[in-house]
Protein backbone atom coordinates (compact mmCIF):
# COMPACT_ATOMS: atom_id res chain seq x y z
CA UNK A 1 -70.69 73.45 52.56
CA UNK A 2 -73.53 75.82 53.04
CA UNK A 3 -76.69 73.63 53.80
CA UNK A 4 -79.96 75.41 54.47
CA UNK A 5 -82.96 73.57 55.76
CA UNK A 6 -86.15 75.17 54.93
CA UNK A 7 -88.80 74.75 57.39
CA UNK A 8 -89.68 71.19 56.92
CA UNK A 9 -86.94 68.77 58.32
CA UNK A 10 -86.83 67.08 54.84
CA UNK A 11 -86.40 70.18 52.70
CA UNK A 12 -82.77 71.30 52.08
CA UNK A 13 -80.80 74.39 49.41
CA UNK A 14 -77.52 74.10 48.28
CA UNK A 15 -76.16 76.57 45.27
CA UNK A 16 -77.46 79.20 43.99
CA UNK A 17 -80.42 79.48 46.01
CA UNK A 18 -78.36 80.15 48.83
CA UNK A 19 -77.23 82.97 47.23
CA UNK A 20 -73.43 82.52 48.65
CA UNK A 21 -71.40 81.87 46.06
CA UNK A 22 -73.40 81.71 42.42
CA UNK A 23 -70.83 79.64 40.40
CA UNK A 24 -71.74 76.43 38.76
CA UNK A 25 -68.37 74.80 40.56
CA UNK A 26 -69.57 75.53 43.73
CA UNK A 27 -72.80 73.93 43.56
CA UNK A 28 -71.52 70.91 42.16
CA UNK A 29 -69.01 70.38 45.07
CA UNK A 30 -71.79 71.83 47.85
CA UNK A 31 -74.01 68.84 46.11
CA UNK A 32 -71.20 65.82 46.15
CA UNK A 33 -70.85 67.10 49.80
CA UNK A 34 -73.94 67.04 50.57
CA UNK A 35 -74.94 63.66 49.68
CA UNK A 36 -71.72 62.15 50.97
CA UNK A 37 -72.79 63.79 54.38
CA UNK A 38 -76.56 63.38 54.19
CA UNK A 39 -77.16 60.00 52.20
CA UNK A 40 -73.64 58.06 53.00
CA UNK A 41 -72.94 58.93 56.50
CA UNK A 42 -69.27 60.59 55.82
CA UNK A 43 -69.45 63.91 56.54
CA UNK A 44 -67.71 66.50 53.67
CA UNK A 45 -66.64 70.05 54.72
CA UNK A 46 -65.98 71.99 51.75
CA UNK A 47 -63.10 74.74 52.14
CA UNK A 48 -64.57 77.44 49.77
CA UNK A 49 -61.49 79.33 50.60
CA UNK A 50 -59.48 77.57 47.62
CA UNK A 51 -61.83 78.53 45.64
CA UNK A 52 -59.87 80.78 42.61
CA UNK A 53 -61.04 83.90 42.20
CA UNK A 54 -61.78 85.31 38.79
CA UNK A 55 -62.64 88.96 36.98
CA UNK A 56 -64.50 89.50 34.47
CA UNK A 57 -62.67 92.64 32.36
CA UNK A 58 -60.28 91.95 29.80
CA UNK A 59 -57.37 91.49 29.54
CA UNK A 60 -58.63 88.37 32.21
CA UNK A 61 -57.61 88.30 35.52
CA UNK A 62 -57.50 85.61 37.74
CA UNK A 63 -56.12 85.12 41.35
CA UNK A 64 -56.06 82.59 44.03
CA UNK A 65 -55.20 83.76 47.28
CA UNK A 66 -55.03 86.58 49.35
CA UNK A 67 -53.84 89.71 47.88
CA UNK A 68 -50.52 91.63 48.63
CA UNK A 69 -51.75 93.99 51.58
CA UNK A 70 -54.55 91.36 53.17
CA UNK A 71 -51.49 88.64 53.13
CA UNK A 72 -49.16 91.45 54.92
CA UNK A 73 -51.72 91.95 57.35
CA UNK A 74 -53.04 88.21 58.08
CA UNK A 75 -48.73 86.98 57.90
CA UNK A 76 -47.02 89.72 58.45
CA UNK A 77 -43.92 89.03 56.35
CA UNK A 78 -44.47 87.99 52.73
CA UNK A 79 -42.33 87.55 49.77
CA UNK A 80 -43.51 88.93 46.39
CA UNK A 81 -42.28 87.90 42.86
CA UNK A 82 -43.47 89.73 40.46
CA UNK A 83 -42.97 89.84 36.22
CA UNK A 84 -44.16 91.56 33.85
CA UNK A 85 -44.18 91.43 29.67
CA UNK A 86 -44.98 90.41 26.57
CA UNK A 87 -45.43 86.55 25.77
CA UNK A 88 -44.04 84.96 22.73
CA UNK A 89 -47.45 84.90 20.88
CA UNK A 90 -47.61 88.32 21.25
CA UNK A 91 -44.69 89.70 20.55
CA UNK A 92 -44.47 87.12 16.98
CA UNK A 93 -47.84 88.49 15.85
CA UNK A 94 -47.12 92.23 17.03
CA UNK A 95 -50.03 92.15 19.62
CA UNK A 96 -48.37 94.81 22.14
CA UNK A 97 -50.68 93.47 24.89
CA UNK A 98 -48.81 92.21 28.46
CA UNK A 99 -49.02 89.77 30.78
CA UNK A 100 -48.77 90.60 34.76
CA UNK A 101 -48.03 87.61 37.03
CA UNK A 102 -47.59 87.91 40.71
CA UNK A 103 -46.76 85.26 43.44
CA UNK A 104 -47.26 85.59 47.31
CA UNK A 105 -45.43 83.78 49.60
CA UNK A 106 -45.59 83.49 53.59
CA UNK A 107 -41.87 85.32 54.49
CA UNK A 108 -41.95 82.58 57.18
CA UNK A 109 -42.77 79.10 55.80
CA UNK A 110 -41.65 79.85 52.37
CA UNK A 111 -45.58 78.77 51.45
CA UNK A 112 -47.42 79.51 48.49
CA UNK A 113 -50.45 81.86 49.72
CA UNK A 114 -51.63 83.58 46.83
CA UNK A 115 -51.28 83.63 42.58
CA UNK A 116 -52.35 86.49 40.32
CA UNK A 117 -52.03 86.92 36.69
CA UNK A 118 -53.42 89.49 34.40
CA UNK A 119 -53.32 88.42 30.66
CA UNK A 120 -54.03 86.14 27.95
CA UNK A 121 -54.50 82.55 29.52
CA UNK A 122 -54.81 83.55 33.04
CA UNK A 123 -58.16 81.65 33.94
CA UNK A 124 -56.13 77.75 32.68
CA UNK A 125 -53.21 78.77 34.35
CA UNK A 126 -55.26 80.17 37.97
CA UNK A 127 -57.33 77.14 37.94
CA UNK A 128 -53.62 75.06 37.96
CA UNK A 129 -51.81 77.13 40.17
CA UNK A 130 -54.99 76.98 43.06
CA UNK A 131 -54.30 73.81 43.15
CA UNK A 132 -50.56 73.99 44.11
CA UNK A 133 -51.80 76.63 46.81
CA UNK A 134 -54.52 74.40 48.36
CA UNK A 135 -51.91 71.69 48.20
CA UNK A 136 -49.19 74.15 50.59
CA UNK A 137 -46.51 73.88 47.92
CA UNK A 138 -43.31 75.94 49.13
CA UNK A 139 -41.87 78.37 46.67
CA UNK A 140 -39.05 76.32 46.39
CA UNK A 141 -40.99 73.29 45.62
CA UNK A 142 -43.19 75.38 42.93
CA UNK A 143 -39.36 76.65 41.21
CA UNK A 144 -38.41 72.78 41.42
CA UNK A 145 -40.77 72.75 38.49
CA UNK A 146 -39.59 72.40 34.65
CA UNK A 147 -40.96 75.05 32.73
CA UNK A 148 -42.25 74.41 29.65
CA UNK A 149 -41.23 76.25 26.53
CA UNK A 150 -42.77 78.42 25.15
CA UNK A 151 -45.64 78.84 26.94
CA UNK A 152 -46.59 82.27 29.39
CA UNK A 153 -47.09 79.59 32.15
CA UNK A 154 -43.31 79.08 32.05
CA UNK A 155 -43.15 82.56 34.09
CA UNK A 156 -44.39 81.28 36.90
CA UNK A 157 -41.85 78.98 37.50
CA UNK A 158 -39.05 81.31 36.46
CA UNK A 159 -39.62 83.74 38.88
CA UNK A 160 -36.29 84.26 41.66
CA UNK A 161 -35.80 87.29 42.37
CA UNK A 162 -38.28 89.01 45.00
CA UNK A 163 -39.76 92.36 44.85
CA UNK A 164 -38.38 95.34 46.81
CA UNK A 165 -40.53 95.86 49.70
CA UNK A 166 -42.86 98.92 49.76
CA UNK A 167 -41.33 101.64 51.33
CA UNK A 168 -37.64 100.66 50.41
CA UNK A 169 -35.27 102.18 47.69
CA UNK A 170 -34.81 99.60 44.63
């Protein structure tokens, strides 16, 4: 939680006003924080850093999580799983559009560090899968999962097989 005392003692910002991060989510947990720490005596840190990222070009793309190269450079080894292709919907109505899913995983823990999807439904399915990643879910415990048919989300469960490594022949 960002607070910001003016210069009285009694004056405080939170949210956009602070001009840190201008999302409506964020000032609503920066404000349940701050009155938990303030007016109830139990100080609340709030980890902005599971906060889920979002764009704003279509087709929408969401991710939670480092990307590929900063998680190779903050871990060292990752795993990737990537897919790629046209969901159900789409491909029953003709719509030729695709949808681009990508999981990061620490090579060492087998931990969930980062989700990315590119496509129709991205920003429900983000918002579910940031979850799982603040939570520390393990790849295998995210694959435990039952996908559920039909449905694009089902990918993200479904995905075994990792990605070659840059630099190698596949």
């Amino acid at each position: 939680m960002s607070i910001r005392r003016a210069a009285s003692e009694s004056i405080y910002a939170i949210g956009d006003v602070t001009n840190r991060m201008n999302l409506t989510p964020v000032a609503i947990r920066d404000g349940h924080a701050f009155a938990d720490t303030i007016y109830n005596n139990r100080p609340t840190p709030v980890d902005h850093s599971s906060r889920a990222e979002r764009g704003v070009r279509p087709p929408a793309d969401r991710h939670r999580g480092p990307v590929e190269a900063d998680a190779r450079r903050s871990h060292g080894a990752v795993d990737i799983y990537r897919t790629n292709f046209r969901p159900m919907r789409n491909m029953l109505s003709g719509n030729q559009e695709r949808t681009l899913m990508k999981i990061v995983v620490d090579g060492k823990s087998g931990k969930l560090l980062g989700v990315h999807i590119a496509g129709e439904d991205a920003p429900e399915m983000i918002q579910l899968a940031a979850v799982a990643v603040k939570a520390g879910l393990t790849k295998q415990q995210w694959d435990s999962t039952v996908a559920l048919h039909p449905t694009a989300a089902e990918e993200l469960v479904l995905m075994r097989e990792r990605a070659a490594a840059p630099g190698s022949a596949a």
